[in-house]
Protein backbone atom coordinates (compact mmCIF):
# COMPACT_ATOMS: atom_id res chain seq x y z
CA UNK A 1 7.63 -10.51 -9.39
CA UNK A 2 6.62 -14.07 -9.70
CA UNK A 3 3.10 -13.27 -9.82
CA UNK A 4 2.95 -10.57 -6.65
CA UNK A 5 3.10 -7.77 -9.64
CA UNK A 6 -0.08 -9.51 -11.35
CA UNK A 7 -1.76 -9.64 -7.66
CA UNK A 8 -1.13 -6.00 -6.86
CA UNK A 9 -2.71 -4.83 -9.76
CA UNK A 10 -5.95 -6.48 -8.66
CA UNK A 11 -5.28 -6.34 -4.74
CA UNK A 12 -3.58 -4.53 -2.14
CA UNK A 13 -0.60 -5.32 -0.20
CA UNK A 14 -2.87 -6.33 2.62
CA UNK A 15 -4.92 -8.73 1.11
CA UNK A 16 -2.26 -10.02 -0.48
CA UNK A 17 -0.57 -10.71 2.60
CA UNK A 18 -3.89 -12.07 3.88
CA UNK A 19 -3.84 -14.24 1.02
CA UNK A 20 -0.83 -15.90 1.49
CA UNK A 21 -2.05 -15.99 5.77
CA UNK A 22 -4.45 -18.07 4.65
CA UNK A 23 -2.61 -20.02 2.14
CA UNK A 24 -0.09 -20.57 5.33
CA UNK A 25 -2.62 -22.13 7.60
CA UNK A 26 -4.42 -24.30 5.28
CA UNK A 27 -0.91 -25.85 4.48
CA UNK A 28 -0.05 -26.23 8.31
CA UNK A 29 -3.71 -27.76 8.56
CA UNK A 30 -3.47 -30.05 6.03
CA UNK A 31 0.44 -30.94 6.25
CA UNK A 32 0.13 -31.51 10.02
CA UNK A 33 -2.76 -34.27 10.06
CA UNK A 34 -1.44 -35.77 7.38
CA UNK A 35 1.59 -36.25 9.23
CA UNK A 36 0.24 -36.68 12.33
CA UNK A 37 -3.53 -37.98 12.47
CA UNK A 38 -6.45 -35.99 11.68
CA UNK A 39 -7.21 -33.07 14.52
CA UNK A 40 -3.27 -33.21 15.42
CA UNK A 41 -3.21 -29.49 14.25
CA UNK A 42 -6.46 -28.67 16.44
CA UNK A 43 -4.77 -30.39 19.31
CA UNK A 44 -1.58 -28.37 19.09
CA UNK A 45 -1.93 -24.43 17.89
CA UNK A 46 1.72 -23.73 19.20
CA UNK A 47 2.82 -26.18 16.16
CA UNK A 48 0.53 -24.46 13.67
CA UNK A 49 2.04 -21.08 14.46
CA UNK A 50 5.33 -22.41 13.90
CA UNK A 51 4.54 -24.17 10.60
CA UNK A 52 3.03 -20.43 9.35
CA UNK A 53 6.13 -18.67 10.67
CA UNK A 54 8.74 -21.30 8.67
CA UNK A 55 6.58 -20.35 5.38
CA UNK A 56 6.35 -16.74 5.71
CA UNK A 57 10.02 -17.25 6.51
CA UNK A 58 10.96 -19.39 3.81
CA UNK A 59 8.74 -17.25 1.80
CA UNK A 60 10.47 -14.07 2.75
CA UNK A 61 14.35 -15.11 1.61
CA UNK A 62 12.95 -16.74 -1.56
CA UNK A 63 11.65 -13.21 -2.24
CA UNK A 64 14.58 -11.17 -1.39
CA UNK A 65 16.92 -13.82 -2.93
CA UNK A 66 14.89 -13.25 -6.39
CA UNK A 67 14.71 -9.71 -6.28
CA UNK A 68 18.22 -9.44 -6.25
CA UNK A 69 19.05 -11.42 -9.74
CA UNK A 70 18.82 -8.91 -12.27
CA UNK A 71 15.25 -9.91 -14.43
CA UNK A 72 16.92 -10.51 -17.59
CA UNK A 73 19.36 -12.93 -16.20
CA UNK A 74 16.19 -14.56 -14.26
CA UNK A 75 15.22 -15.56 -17.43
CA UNK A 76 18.27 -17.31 -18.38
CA UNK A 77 18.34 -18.73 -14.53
CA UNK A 78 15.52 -20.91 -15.55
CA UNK A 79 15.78 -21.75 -18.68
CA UNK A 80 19.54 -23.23 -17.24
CA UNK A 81 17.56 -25.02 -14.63
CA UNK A 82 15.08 -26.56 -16.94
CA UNK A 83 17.96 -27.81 -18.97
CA UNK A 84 19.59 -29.00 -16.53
CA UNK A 85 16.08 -31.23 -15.37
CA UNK A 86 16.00 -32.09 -19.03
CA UNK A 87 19.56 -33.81 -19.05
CA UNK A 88 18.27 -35.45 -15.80
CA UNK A 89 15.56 -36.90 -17.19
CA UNK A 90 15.30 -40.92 -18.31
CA UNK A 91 14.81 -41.66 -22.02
CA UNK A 92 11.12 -42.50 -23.01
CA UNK A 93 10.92 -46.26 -23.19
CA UNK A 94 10.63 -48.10 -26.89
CA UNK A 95 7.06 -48.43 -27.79
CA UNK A 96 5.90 -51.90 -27.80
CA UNK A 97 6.26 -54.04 -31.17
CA UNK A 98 3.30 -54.50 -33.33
CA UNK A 99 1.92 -58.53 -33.26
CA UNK A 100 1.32 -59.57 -37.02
């Protein structure tokens, strides 16, 4: 489901896990000197770990929440989603008059 099926087939559950790990604490890395000043993350590892436990967290309820729509009414899920972003959206602008 959302590309963990397509993963499996080429990985185990471990390294999949790992995967994401990793994923995890280059986001915390990046997102926390960003923030913060470069070697902010260094200078506080009790942050980092809380960063990776929010997105294996976050991560967690997005997957159970998914894998309890029904997959054929996932599809129509987003396709009402991207119409709805497509009714959101502003009208192109005119395209500029030729000069003669």
């Amino acid at each position: 489901m959302f590309g963990l099926d397509d993963d499996m087939d080429e990985m185990t559950a471990g390294e999949t896990a790992i995967s994401y790990t990793d994923e995890f604490v280059d986001a915390a890395l990046a997102k926390l000197d960003a923030t913060f000043g470069e070697g902010y993350a260094k200078a506080n590892p009790a942050l980092v770990a809380g960063y990776i436990q929010a997105c294996a967290s976050n991560l967690g309820a997005f997957m159970t929440a998914a894998s309890s729509v029904p997959q054929d009414g996932l599809a129509d899920m987003f396709a009402a989603a991207l119409e709805e972003m497509e009714d959101e959206m502003p009208a192109p602008a005119p395209k500029p008059k030729r000069r003669k």
